[in-house]
Structure formats: C-alpha cells, structure tokens
Protein backbone atom coordinates (compact mmCIF):
# COMPACT_ATOMS: atom_id res chain seq x y z
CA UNK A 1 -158.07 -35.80 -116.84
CA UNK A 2 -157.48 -35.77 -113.07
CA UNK A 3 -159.32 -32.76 -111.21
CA UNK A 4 -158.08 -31.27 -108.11
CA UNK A 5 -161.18 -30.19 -106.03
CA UNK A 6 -160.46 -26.99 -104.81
CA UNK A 7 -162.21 -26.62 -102.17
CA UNK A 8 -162.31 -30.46 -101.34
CA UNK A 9 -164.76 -32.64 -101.08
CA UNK A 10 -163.69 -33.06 -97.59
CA UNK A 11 -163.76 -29.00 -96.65
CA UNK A 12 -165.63 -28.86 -93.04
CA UNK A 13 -166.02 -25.01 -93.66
CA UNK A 14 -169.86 -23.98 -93.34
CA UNK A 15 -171.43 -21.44 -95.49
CA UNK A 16 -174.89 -20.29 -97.05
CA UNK A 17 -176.30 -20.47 -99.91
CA UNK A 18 -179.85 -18.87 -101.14
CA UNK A 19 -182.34 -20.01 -103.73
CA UNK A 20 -185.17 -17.35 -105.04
CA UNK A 21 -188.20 -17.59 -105.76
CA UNK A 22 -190.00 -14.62 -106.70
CA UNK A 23 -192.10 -13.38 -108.92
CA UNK A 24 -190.22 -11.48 -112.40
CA UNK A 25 -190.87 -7.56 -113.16
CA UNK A 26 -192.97 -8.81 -115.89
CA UNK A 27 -192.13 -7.44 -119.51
CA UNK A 28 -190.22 -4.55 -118.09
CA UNK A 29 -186.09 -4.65 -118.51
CA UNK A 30 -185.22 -1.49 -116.40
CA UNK A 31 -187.97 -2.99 -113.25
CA UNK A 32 -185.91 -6.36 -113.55
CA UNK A 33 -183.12 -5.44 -113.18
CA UNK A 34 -183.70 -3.44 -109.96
CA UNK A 35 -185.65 -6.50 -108.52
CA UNK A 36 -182.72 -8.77 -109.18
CA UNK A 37 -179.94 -6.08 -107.51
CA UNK A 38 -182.46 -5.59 -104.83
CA UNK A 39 -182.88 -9.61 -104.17
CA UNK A 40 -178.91 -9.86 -104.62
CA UNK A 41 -178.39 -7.06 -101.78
CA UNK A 42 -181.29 -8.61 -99.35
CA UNK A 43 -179.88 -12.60 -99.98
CA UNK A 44 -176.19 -11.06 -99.29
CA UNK A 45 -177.27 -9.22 -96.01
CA UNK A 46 -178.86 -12.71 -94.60
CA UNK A 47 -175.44 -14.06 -95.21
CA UNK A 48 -176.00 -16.31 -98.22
CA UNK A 49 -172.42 -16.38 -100.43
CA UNK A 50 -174.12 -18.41 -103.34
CA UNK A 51 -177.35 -16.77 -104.82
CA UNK A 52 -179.39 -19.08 -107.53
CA UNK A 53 -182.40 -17.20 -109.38
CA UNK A 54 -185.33 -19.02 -111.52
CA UNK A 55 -185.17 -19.47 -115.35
CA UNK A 56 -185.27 -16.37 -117.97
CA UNK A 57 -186.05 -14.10 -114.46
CA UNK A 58 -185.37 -11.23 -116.79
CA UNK A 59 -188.04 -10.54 -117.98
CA UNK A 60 -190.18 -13.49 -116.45
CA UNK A 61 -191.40 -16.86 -118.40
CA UNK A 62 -193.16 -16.22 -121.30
CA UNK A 63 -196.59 -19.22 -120.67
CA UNK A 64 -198.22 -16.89 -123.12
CA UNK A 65 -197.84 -18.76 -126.27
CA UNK A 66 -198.67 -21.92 -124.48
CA UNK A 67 -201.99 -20.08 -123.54
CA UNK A 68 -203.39 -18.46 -126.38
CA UNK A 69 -203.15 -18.57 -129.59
CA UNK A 70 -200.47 -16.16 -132.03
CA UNK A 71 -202.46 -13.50 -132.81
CA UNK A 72 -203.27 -12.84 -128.94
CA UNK A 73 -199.79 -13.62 -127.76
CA UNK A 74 -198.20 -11.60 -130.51
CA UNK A 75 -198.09 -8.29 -128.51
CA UNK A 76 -196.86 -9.86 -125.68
CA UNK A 77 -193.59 -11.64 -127.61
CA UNK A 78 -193.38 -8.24 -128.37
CA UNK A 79 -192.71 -6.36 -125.73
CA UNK A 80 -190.78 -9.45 -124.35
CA UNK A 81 -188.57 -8.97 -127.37
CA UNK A 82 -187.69 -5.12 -126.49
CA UNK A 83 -187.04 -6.19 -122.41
CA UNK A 84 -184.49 -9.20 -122.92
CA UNK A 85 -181.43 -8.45 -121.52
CA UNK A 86 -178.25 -8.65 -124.06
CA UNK A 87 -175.45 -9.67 -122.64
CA UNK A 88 -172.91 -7.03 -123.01
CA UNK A 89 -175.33 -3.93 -121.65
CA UNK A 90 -175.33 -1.40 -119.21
CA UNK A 91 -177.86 -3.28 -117.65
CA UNK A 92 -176.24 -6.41 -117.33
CA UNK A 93 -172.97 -4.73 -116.26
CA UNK A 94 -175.23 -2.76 -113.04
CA UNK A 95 -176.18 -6.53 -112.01
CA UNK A 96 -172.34 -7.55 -112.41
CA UNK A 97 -171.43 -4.60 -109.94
CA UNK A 98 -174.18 -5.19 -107.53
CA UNK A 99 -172.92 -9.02 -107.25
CA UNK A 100 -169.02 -7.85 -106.95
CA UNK A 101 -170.18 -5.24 -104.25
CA UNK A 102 -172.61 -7.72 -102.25
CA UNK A 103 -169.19 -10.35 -102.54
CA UNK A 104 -171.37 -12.87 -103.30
CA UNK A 105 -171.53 -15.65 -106.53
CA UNK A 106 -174.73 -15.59 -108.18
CA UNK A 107 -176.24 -17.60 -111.26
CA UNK A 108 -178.65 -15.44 -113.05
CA UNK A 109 -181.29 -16.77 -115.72
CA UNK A 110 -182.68 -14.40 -118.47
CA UNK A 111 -183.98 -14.14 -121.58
CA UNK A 112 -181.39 -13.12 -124.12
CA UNK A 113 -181.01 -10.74 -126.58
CA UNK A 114 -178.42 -11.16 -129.32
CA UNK A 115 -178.98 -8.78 -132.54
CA UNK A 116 -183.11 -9.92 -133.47
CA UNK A 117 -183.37 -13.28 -131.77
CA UNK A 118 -183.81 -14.80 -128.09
CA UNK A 119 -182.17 -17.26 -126.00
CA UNK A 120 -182.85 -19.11 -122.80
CA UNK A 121 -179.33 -17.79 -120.84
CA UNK A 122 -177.72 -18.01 -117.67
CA UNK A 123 -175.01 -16.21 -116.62
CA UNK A 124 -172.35 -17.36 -113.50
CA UNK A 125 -171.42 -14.01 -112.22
CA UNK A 126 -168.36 -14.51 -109.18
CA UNK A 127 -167.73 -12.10 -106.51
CA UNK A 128 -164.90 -9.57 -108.75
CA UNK A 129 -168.18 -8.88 -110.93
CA UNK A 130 -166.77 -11.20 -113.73
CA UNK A 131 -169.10 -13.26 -115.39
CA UNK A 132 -167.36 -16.64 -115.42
CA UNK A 133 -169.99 -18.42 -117.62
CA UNK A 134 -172.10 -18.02 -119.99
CA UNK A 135 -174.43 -20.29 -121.70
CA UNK A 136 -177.44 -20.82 -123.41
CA UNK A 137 -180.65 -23.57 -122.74
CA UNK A 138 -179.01 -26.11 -125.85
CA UNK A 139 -182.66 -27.19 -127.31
CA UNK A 140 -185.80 -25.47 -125.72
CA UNK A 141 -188.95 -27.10 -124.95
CA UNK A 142 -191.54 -27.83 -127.01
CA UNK A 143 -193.66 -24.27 -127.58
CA UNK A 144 -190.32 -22.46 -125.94
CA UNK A 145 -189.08 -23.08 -129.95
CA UNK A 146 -191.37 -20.83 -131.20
CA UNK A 147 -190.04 -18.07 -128.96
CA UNK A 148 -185.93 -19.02 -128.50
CA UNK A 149 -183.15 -20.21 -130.54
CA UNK A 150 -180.59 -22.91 -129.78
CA UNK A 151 -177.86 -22.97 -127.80
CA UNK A 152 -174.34 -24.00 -129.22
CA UNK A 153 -172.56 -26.58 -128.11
CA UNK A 154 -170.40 -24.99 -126.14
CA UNK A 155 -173.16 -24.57 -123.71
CA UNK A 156 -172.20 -28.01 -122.36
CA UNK A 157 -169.55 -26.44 -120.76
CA UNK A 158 -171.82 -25.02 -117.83
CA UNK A 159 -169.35 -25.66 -114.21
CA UNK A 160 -166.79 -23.16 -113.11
CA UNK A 161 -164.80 -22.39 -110.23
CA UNK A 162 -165.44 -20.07 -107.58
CA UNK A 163 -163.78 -19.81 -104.18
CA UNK A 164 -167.07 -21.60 -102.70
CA UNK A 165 -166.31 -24.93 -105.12
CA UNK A 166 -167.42 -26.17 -108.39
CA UNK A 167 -170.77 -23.78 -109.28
CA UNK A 168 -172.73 -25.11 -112.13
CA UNK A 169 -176.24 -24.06 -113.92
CA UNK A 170 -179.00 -26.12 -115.52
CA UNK A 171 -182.10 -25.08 -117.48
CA UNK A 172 -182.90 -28.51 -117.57
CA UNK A 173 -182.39 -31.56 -116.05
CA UNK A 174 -182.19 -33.65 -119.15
CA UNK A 175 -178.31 -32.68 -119.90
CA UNK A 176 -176.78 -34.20 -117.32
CA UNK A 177 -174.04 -36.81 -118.11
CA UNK A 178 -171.02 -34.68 -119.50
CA UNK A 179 -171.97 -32.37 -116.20
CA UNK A 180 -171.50 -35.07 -114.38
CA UNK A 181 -168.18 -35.07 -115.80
CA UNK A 182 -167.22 -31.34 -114.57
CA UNK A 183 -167.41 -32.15 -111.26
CA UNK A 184 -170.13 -30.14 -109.67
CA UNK A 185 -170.36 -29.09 -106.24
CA UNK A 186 -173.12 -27.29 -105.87
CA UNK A 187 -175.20 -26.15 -109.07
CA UNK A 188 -178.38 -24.12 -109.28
CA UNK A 189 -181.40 -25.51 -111.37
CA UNK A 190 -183.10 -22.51 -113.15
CA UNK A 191 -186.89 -23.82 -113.43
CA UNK A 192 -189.93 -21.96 -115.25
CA UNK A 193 -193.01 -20.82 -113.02
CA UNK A 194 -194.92 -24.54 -112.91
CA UNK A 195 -198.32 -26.21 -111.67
CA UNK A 196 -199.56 -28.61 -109.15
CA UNK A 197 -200.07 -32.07 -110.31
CA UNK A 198 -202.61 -32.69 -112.88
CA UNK A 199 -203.85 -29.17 -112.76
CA UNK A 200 -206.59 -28.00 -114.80
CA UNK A 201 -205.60 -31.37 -117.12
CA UNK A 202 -201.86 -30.53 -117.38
CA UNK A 203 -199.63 -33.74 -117.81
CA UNK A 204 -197.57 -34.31 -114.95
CA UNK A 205 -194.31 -33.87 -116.42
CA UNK A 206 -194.87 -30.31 -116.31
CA UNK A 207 -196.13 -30.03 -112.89
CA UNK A 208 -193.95 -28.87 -110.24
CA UNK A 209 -193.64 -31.90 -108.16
CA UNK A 210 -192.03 -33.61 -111.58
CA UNK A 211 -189.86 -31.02 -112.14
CA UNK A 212 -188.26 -30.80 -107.95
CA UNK A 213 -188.14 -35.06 -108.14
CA UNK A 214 -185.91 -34.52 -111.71
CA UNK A 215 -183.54 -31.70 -110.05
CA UNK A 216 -183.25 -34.03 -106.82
CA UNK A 217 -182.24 -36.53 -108.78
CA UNK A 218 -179.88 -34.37 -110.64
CA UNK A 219 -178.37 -33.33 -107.19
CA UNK A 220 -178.11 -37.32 -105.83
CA UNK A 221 -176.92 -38.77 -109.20
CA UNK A 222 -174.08 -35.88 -109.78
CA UNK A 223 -173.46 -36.06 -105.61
CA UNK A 224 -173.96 -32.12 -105.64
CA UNK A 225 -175.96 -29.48 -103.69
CA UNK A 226 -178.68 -28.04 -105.78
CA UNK A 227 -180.34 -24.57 -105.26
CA UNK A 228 -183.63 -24.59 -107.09
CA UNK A 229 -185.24 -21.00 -107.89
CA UNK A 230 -188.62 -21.04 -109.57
CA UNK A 231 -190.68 -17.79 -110.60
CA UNK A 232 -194.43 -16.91 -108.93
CA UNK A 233 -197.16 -15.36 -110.60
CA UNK A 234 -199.66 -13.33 -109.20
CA UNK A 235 -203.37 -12.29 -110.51
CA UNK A 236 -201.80 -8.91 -112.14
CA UNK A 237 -198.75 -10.90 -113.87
CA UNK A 238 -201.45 -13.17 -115.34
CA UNK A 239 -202.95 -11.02 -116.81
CA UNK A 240 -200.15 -8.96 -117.93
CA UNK A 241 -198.89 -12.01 -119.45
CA UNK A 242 -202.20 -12.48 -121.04
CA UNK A 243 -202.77 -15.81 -118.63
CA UNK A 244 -206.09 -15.85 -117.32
CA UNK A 245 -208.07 -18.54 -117.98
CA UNK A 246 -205.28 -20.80 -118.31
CA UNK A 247 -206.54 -23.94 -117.03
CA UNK A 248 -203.40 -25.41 -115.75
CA UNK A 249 -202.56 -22.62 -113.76
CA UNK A 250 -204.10 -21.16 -109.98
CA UNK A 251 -202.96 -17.28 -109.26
CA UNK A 252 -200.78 -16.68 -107.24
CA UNK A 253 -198.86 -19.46 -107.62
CA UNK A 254 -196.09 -20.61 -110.12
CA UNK A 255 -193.85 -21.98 -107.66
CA UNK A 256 -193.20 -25.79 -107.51
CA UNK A 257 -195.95 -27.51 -105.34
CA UNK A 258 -192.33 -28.06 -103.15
CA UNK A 259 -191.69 -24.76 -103.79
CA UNK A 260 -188.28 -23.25 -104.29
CA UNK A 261 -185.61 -25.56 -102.46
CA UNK A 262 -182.48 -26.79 -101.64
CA UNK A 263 -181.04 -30.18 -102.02
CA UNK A 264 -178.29 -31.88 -100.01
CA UNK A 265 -175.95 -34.28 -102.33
CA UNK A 266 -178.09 -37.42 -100.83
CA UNK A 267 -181.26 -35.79 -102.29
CA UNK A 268 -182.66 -34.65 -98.90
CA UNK A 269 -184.72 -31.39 -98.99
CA UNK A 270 -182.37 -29.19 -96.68
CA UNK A 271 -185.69 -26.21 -96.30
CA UNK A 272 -188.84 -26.34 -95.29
CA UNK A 273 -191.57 -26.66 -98.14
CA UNK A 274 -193.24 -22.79 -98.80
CA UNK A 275 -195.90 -21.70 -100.59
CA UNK A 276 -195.82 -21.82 -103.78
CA UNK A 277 -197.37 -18.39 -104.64
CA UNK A 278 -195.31 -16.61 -102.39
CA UNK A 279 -192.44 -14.36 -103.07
CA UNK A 280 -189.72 -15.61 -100.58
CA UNK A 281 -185.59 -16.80 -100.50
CA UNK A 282 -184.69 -20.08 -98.83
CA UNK A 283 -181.28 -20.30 -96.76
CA UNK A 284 -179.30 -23.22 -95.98
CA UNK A 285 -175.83 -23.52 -94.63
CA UNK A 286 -173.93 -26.45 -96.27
CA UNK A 287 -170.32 -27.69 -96.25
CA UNK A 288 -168.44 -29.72 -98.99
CA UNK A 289 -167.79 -32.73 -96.87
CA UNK A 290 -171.13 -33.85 -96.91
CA UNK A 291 -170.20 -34.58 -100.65
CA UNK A 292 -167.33 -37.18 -99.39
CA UNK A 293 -170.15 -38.54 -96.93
CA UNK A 294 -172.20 -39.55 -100.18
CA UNK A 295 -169.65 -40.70 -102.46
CA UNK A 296 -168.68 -43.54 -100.01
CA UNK A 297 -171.84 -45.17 -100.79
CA UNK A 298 -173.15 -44.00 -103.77
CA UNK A 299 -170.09 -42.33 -106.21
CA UNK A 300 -171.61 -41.04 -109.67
CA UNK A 301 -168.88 -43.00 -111.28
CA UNK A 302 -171.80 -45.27 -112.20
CA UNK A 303 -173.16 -42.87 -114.95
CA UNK A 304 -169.59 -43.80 -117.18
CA UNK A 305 -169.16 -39.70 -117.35
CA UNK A 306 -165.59 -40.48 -118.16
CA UNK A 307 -167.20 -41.54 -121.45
CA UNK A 308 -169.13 -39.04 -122.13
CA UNK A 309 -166.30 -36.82 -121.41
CA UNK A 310 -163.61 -38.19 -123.58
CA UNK A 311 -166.93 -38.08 -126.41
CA UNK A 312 -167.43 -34.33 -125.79
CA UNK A 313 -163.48 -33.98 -125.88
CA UNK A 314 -163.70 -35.30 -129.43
CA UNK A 315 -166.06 -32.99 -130.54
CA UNK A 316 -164.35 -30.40 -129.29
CA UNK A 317 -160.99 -31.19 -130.87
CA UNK A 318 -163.05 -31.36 -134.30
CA UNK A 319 -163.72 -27.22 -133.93
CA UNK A 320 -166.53 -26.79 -130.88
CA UNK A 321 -163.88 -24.81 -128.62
CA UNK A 322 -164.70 -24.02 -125.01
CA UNK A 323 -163.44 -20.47 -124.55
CA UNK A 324 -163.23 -18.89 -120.58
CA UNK A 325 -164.43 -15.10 -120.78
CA UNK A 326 -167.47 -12.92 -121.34
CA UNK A 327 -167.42 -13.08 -124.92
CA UNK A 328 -168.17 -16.78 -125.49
CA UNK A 329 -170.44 -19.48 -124.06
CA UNK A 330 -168.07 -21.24 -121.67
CA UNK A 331 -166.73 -22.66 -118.23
C-alpha cells in the first residue's frame, strides 16, 4: 500500500531529538517514575522534541538472574515484581501528563505488569499525552525468559505517526524486516545496561560495541535516524541488584563502550562518544531530508519488505488484528 510521508522525506525543517542514558531508580516504582518526569522536563528545556529512554527503565534491567543463582536472585525478582509499571496506572498516566505538558514525543521502556506476569514494554507517548503505541519485546533473550513473557504478535506493529515523522521502537535489533516495511523515520533502540568487549569472559555479542554496530545497522539498512538510550549502573545499583562480583561487568558503567548515541540514516554517529558510566542525555538536531540524501544511493528496497509486508498482512487477515489505542498492542 502506498504511504504518504508526512512529514517528507524531503522536509528541510531542523529539530532535536535526545537519547538517555541514565542510570534506573533501581527496584523502586514511585523513584522511577519521578526520574523519568524529571529527565522528560530537563531533555524538553534543552529543546529536544523527540525523547528515547533505555530498555525496561522502569524499574531498571534485571542482570540479577544472569548473576547468581535462583535462590539469591529470588528476592530481587521480587521486589522487581511489586515495582513494574502496569500500563493503565496512575503512575503511568503522571508520565503521560508530564510528556503532554513538556510538548514533547517520548518512547518509554519498562517492565510491565499485567495481572501476575511481566513483559519487556515500550510505550510511544505523543505530545496530547496519548500513548500512540504500545508493544511488548515479541521473544526475550535467553535468561530474560525466566523473568518475562511473550509479546503477541501484534507487537510487530511498532511505527506511528507523530507531527515530527514516522517514530518507531525496538527492543531488539533482530525484528527488523516488516519495520522496514512501516516506514520509519526516526526510531529509538531501547538497549539493556551492557559491557565492554570481552569483559570479564563475556561473549561479544553482548558487549556494548555489538549491540551500537547492530542498531547502526538497523538505522542504515531501514534509512532512519536512531536514538539509542542505554541504562548505567553504579557501585550502589550493583549491589542493590545483587551484582557484585559479576565478572562481565566494571561499576559504574553499563553504558555501551559508544555509549548512548545517535545515528544519522547513513549510519554516522551524529554525538560525541561519552562515558559509559555516566549519567548524561545526548542532543542532536536532525532534519528528514537527510533521509532522501540516503535513499538515492542506498534505498532499503533491497531487504524485499514489501514481502514481508504482504506476509504479515496475511496473518493479520487470519485474526492477529492491529488495533490503534491504549488498550491494545498497536501502531
């Protein structure tokens, strides 16, 4: 189906957008959520109109089962359990408000809580306070499964408009074809707190240099701007978490050995590199016709998203319907 970009591709108008990286009000729901209206309100005020936060920010990344063993990470689930964020709350509806007072689009990652179980979520929240999207991390990573459920389908379904362009979310950059096909502009890659190459033993793929090359490729493959926010973690949160001694981890650190970062459509790094176990917000000020710039050369037309598309389309005419709203998991 033909898509009429709105803003274009070829819009010269200039504005900012903001990634975070900070570190989560570990295991504490009320904390959180001041720390995310307070980083909302600060981004805003530096002039950012796009806001992108780190994966499950509320109430941090759980590393603890990865660490230690059940019976030590038990009473951490826990209390991670009772300060998840549901999605129809008091306390998500304070973050809504902050975001529609602060005019500013925002994609928000938390852990969520629906009845007794947990999801990876993100929400797209636009600047009336609506939440446009909602969606939940499809299939979580490997020890993640002992701590999450799935996502539905629907959660394919993960670009929406906003008067800035196309905004879509990622909790990983592994599901990338059909959003490909929803014509992102800009999206924000939600990433866990993550190591430097090789640390303490730790494969690569989970370091944070493997995880900024995969969202820059995300961001040259889809021709899109992508805001990456990744979590820190100091001494206390480690051991809060129940962390120390984790040999693939340094404190304070957490964020990619890039850092937090911005990518242009082309794949070039648009901020400075920072350290990673700093609390901090990159800025950049982009405009949609660098978009136009890249497709001339290198148009994702080449991943056969079409395909995948008309695929997904089939599924969905079989009973997985996409639904627009707060109630569903949509775009």
């Amino acid at each position: 189906m033909p898509v009429n970009l709105t803003p274009s591709n070829a819009d010269t108008r200039t504005f900012k957008v903001a990634a975070v990286q900070a570190e989560p009000a570990w295991l504490d729901l009320e904390g959180s959520v001041n720390k995310t209206i307070k980083i909302i309100n600060e981004a805003a005020s530096n002039g950012a109109k796009i806001i992108g936060f780190p994966e499950v920010f509320i109430p941090g990344y759980p590393w603890t089962p990865w660490a230690q063993n059940f019976a030590v990470a038990a009473p951490v689930l826990k209390a991670y359990q009772a300060n998840s964020l549901p999605l129809h709350s008091p306390e998500m509806q304070r973050i809504q408000e902050a975001v529609k007072a602060a005019g500013v689009e925002a994609v928000l990652g938390f852990s969520e809580r629906d009845a007794g179980s947990l999801y990876i979520a993100q929400v797209t929240i636009t600047s009336d306070g609506r939440i446009a999207n909602h969606r939940r991390k499809i299939k979580p990573t490997h020890y993640e499964k002992t701590i999450y459920g799935d996502g539905s389908a629907q959660s394919v379904f993960n670009v929406v408009q906003t008067k800035y362009g196309r905004l879509g979310s990622l909790n990983c950059t592994i599901l990338k074809a059909h959003f490909y096909s929803q014509h992102p502009q800009i999206f924000v890659g939600g990433w866990w707190p993550a190591f430097a190459p090789h640390e303490g033993g730790s494969p690569y793929i989970v370091s944070g240099e493997a995880s900024s090359r995969m969202t820059q490729m995300v961001a040259m493959e889809g021709s899109a701007f992508g805001i990456v926010g990744c979590q820190v973690v100091s001494k206390e949160g480690a051991e809060k978490m129940k962390l120390t001694g984790f040999p693939w981890f340094k404190f304070p650190g957490g964020g990619f050995s890039t850092a937090s970062t911005i990518y242009g459509p082309d794949g070039s790094q648009l901020v400075e590199p920072v350290d990673p176990g700093v609390e901090t917000i990159l800025y950049a000020d982009i405009s949609l016709d660098k978009i136009d710039e890249v497709k001339l050369v290198a148009d994702n037309q080449q991943a056969a998203v079409n395909t995948i598309h008309g695929e997904v389309n089939n599924l969905v005419s079989l009973g997985l319907k996409a639904v627009d709203g707060d109630d569903e998991e949509s775009a």
